[in-house]
C-alpha atoms as a PDB file:
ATOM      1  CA  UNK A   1       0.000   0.000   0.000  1.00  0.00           C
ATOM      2  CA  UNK A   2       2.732   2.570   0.904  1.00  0.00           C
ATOM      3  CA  UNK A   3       4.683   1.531  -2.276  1.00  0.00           C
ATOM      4  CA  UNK A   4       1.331   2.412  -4.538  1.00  0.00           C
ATOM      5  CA  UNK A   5       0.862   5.652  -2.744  1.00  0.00           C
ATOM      6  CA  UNK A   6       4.609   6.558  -3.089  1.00  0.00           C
ATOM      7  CA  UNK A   7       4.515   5.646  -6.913  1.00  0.00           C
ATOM      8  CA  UNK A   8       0.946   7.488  -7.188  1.00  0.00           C
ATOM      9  CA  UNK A   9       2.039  10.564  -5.443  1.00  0.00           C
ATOM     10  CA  UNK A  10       5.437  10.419  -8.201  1.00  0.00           C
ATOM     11  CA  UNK A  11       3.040  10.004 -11.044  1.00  0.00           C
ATOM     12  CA  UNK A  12       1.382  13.343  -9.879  1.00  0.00           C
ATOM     13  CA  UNK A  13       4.073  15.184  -8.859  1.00  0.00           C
ATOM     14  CA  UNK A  14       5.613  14.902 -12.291  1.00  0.00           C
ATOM     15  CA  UNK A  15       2.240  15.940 -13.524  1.00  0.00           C
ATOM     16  CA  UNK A  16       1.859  19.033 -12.007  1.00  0.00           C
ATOM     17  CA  UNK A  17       5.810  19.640 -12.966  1.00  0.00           C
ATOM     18  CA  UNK A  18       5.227  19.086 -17.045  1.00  0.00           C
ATOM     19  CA  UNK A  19       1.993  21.046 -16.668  1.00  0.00           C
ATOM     20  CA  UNK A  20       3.785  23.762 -15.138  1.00  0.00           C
ATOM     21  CA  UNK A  21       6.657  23.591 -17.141  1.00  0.00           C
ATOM     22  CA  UNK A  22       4.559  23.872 -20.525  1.00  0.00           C
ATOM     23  CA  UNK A  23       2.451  26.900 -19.128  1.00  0.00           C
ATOM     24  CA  UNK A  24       5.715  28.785 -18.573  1.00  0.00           C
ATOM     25  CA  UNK A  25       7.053  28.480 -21.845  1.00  0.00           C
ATOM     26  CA  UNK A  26       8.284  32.678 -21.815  1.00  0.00           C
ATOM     27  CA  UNK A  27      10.512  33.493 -18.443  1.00  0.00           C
ATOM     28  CA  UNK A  28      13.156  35.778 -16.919  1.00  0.00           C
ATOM     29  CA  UNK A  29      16.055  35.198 -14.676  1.00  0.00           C
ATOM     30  CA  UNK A  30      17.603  36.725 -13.562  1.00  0.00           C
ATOM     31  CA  UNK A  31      15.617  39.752 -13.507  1.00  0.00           C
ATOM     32  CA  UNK A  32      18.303  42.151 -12.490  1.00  0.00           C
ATOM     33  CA  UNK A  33      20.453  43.869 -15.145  1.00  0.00           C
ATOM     34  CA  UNK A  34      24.041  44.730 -13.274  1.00  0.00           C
ATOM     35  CA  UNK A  35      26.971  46.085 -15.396  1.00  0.00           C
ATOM     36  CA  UNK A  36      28.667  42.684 -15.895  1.00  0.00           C
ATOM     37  CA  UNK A  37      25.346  40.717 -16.148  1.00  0.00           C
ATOM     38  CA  UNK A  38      22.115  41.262 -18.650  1.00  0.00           C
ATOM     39  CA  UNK A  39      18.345  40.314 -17.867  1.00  0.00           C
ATOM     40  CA  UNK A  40      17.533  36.830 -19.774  1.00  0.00           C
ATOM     41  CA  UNK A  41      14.521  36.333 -21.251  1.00  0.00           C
ATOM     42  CA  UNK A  42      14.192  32.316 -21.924  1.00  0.00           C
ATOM     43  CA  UNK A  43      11.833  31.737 -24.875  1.00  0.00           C
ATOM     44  CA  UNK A  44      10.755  29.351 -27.150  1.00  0.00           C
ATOM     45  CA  UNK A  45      13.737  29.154 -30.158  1.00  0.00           C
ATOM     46  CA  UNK A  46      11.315  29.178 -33.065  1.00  0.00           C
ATOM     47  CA  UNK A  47       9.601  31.764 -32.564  1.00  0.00           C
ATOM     48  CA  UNK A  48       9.496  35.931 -33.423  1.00  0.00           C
ATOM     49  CA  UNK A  49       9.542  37.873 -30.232  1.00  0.00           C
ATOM     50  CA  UNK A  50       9.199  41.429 -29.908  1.00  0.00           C
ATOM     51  CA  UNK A  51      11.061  43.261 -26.313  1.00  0.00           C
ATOM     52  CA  UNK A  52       9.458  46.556 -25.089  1.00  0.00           C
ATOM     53  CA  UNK A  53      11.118  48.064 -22.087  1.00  0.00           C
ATOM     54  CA  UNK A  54       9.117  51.282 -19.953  1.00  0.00           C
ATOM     55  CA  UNK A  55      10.705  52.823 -17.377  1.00  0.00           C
ATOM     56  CA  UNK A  56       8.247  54.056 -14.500  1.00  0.00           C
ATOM     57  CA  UNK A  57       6.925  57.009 -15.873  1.00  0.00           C
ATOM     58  CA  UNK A  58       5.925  55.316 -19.193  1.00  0.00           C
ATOM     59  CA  UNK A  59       8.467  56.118 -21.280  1.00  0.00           C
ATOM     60  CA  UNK A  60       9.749  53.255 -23.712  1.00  0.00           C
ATOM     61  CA  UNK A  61      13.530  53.281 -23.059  1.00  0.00           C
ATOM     62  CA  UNK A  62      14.005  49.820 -25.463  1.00  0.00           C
ATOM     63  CA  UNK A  63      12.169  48.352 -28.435  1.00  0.00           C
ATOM     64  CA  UNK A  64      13.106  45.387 -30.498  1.00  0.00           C
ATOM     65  CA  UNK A  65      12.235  42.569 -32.661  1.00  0.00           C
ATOM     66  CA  UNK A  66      14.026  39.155 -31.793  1.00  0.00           C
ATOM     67  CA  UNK A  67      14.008  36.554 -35.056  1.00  0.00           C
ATOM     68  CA  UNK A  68      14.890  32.823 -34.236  1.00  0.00           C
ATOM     69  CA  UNK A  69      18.389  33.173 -35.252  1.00  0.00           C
ATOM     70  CA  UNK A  70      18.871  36.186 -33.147  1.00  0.00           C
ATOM     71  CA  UNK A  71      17.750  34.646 -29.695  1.00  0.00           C
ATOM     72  CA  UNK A  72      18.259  30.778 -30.067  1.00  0.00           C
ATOM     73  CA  UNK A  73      16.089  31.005 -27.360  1.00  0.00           C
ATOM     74  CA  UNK A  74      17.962  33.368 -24.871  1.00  0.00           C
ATOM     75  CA  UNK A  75      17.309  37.429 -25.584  1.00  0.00           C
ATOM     76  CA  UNK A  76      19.624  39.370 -23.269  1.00  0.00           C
ATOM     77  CA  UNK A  77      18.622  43.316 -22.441  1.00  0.00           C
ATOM     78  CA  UNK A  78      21.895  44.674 -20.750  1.00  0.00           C
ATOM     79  CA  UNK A  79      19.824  48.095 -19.539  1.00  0.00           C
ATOM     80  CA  UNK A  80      20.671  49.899 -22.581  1.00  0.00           C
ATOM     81  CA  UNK A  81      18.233  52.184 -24.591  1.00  0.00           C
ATOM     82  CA  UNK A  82      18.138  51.506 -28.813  1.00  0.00           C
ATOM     83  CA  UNK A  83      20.192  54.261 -29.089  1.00  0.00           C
ATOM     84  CA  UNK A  84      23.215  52.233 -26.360  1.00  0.00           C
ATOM     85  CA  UNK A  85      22.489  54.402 -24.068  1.00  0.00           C
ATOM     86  CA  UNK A  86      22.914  52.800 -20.425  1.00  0.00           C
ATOM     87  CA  UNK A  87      19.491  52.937 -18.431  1.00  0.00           C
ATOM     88  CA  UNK A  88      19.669  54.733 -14.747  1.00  0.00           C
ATOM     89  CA  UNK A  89      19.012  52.380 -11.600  1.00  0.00           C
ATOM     90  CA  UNK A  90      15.749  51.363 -11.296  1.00  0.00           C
ATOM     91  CA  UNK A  91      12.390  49.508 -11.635  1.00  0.00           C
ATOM     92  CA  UNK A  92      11.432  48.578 -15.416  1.00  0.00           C
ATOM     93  CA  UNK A  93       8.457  47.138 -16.770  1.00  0.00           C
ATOM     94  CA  UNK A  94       9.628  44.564 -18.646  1.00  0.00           C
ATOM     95  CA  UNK A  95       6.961  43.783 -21.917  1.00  0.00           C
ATOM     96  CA  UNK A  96       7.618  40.343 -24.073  1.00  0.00           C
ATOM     97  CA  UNK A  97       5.088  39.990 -27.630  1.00  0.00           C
ATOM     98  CA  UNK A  98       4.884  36.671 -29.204  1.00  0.00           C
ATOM     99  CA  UNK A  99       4.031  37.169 -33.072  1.00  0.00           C
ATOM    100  CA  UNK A 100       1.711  34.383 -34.270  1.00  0.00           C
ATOM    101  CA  UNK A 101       1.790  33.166 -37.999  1.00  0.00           C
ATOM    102  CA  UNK A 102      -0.962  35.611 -39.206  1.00  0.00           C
ATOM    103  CA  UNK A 103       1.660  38.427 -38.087  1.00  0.00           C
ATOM    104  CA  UNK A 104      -0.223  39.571 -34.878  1.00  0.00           C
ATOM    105  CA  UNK A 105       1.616  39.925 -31.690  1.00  0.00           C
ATOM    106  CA  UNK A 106       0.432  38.601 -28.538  1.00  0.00           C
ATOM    107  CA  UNK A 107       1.250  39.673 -25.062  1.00  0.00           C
ATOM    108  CA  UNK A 108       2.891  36.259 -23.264  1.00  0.00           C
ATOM    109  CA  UNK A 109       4.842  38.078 -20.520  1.00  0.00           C
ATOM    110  CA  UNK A 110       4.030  41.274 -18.110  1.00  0.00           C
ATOM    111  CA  UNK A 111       6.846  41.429 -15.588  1.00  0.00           C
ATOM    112  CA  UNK A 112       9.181  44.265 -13.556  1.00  0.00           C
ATOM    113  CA  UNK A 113      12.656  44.030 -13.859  1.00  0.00           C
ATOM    114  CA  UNK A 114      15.447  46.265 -11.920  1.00  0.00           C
ATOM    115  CA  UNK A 115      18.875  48.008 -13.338  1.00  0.00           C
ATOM    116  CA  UNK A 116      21.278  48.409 -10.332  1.00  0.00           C
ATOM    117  CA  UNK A 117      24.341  50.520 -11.757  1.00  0.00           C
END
């Protein structure tokens, strides 16, 4: 009985993990951008991905499109604006789109981020 319970409670503990694990297929860690370290965004490697960076007024301070073969999966924001200028300290709301094959893009993540200098 204990051995069935054991291998039951396995079964749905490596349920819950594969469920969670396909539910958070966009991510971020670490989310602190330091000068010898960049925020990573983990995403899915096939896909378009577009990066929009506010600071906490509002203002967009970075703006990008990400193709496959310039993320492989990984996009790295090192607290720099499009122009390469470097962000001050601070809180950042961090904005990832997901195009979809009609060309549409689709909010997947909503997160804050912070810039220590």
């Amino acid at each position: 009985m204990v051995v069935k319970m054991r291998k039951l409670l396995g079964t749905l503990l490596l349920l819950a993990l594969v469920g969670y694990a396909g539910a958070q297929e966009i991510w971020v860690a670490p989310s602190i951008v330091r000068e010898d370290a960049p925020v990573i965004v983990h995403v899915d490697a096939t896909k378009i991905y577009r990066v929009m960076v506010f600071d906490k007024f509002g203002n967009l301070a970075f703006d990008k499109e990400f193709k496959p073969t310039e993320h492989q999966g990984m996009i790295e924001w090192w607290g720099e604006t499009n122009g390469g200028r470097k962000v001050d300290s601070g809180q950042y709301k961090l904005i990832v789109l997901e195009k979809d094959p009609s060309g549409y893009f689709a909010k997947k993540l909503d997160t804050w981020i912070a810039v220590f200098r």
